[in-house]
Structure formats: C-alpha cells, structure tokens
Protein backbone atom coordinates (compact mmCIF):
# COMPACT_ATOMS: atom_id res chain seq x y z
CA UNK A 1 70.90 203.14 187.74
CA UNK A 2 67.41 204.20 188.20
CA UNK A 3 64.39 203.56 190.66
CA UNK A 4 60.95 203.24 190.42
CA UNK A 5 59.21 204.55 193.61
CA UNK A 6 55.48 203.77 194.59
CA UNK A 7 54.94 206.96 196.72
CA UNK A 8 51.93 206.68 199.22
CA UNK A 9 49.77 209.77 200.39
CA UNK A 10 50.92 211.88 203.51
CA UNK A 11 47.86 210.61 205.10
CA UNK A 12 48.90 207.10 204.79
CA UNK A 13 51.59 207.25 207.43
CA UNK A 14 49.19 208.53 210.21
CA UNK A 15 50.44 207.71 213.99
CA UNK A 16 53.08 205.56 213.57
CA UNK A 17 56.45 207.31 212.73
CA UNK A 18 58.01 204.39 212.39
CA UNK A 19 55.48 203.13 209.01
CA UNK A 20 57.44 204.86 205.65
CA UNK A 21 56.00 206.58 203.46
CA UNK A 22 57.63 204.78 199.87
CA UNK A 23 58.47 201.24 198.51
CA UNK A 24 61.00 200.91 196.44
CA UNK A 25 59.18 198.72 192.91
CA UNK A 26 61.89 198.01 190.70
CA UNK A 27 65.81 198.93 189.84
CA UNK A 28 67.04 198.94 186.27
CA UNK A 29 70.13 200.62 184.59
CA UNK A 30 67.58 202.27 181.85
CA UNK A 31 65.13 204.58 182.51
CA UNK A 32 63.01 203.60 179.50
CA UNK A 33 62.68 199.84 180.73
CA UNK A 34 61.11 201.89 183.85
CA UNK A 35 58.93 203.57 182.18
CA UNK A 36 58.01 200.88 180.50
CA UNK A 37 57.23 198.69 183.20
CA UNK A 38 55.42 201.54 184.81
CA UNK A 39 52.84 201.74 182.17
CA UNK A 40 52.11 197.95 182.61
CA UNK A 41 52.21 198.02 186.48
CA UNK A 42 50.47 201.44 187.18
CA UNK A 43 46.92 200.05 185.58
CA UNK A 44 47.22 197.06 188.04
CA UNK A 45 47.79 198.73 191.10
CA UNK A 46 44.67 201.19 190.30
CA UNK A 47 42.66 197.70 189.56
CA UNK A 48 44.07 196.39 192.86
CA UNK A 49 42.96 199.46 195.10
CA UNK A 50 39.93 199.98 193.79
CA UNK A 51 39.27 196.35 194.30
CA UNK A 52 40.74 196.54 198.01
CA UNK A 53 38.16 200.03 198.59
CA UNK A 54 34.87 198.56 197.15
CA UNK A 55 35.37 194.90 199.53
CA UNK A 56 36.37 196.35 202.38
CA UNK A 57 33.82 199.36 204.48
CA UNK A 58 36.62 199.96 206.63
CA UNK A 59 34.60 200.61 209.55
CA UNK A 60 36.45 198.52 212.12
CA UNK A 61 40.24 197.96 212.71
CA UNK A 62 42.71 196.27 210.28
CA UNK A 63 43.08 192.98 211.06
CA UNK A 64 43.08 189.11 209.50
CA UNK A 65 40.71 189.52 206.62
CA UNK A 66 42.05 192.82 205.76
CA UNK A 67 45.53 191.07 205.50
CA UNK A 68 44.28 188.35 203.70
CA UNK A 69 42.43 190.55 201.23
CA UNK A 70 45.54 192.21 200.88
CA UNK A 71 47.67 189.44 200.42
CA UNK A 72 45.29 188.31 197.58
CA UNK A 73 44.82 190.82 195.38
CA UNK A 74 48.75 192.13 195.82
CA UNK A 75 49.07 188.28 193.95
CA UNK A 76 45.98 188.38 191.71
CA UNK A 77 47.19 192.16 190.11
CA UNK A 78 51.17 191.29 190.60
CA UNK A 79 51.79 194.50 192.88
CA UNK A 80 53.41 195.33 195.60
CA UNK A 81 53.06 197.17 198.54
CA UNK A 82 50.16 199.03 200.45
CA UNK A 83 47.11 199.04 198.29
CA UNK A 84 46.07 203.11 198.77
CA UNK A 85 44.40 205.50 196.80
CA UNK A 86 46.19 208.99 195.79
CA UNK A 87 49.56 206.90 195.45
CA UNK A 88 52.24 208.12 193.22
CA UNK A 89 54.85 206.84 190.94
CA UNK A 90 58.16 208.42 190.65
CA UNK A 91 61.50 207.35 188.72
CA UNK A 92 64.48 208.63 190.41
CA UNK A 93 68.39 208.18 189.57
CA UNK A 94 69.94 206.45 191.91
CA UNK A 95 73.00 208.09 193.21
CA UNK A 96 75.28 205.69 194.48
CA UNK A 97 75.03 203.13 191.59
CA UNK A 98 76.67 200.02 191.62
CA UNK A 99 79.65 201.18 194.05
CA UNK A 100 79.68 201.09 197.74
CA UNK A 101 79.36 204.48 199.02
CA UNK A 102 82.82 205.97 200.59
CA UNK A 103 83.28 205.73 203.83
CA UNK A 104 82.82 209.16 205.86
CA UNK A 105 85.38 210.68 208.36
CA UNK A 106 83.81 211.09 211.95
C-alpha cells in the first residue's frame, strides 16, 4: 500500500504545535496509479495557490473570507488541504498495510 503526502513548508506550522505539518491525499495499492494521479492533481493545487496568493494581500488576520476563499477554490481545483506555496508531494509505502498493527507489550 502506498501514500501520497501533500507536505507543507516548515514555516507553515508557525505557533501552534498542535497545526501538522502533512495531509495525507490519497491511498492506493500501486504506486504508479499515485503517480499518476499526482501528475493530474499537482498542476491544480499550483493553480489553486496561486489563485489563493494573488486574491488575498494577507495583511490582516485569517478569518471568514479567507475561509470562504479557501473553501472555494479547494472545490473549483478539486484539492485538498491548506492552499501554501513551497508545498511538497511525496509517495511513501505504507508500512502497516492492510493488517492491524500487533499489539505491543508494556
């Protein structure tokens, strides 16, 4: 099994420990079908940030509009996630596959 990460900039997280710094885009048992979908998907998400940058001067806080803006063009593009410039994609193996993990001794 293999997973396609969208991995955000270091800078992205900023104060709040608690915000992650990856979503988790798609699962498939074939890394080709990843890569695949990552060549469709990749082009989007650079449409959909640069659209997010150029609408928004970012010179107060985040609040309703920016959500809304967010919430359309994550719809119009078909993306998901935080809409951020310098993001990465990354296909990893998956190591615990379709099987439960074992159970660890305390």
């Amino acid at each position: 099994m293999f997973v396609l990460l969208q991995v955000y900039p270091p800078e992205a997280t900023g104060d709040d420990d608690r915000c992650c710094c990856l979503d988790v885009i798609a699962v498939d048992p074939s890394e080709a079908a990843l890569e695949q979908y990552l060549a469709a998907y990749q082009p989007r998400y650079q449409a959909a940030t640069t659209e997010f940058d150029l609408s928004d001067d970012m010179a107060g806080d985040w609040g309703p509009a920016h959500d809304c803006m967010h919430m359309e063009l994550t719809d119009k593009y078909d993306v998901y996630g935080s809409l951020i410039q310098g993001t990465r994609f990354k296909i990893v193996r998956c190591l615990a596959g379709a099987r439960p993990a074992p159970a660890r001794a305390a």
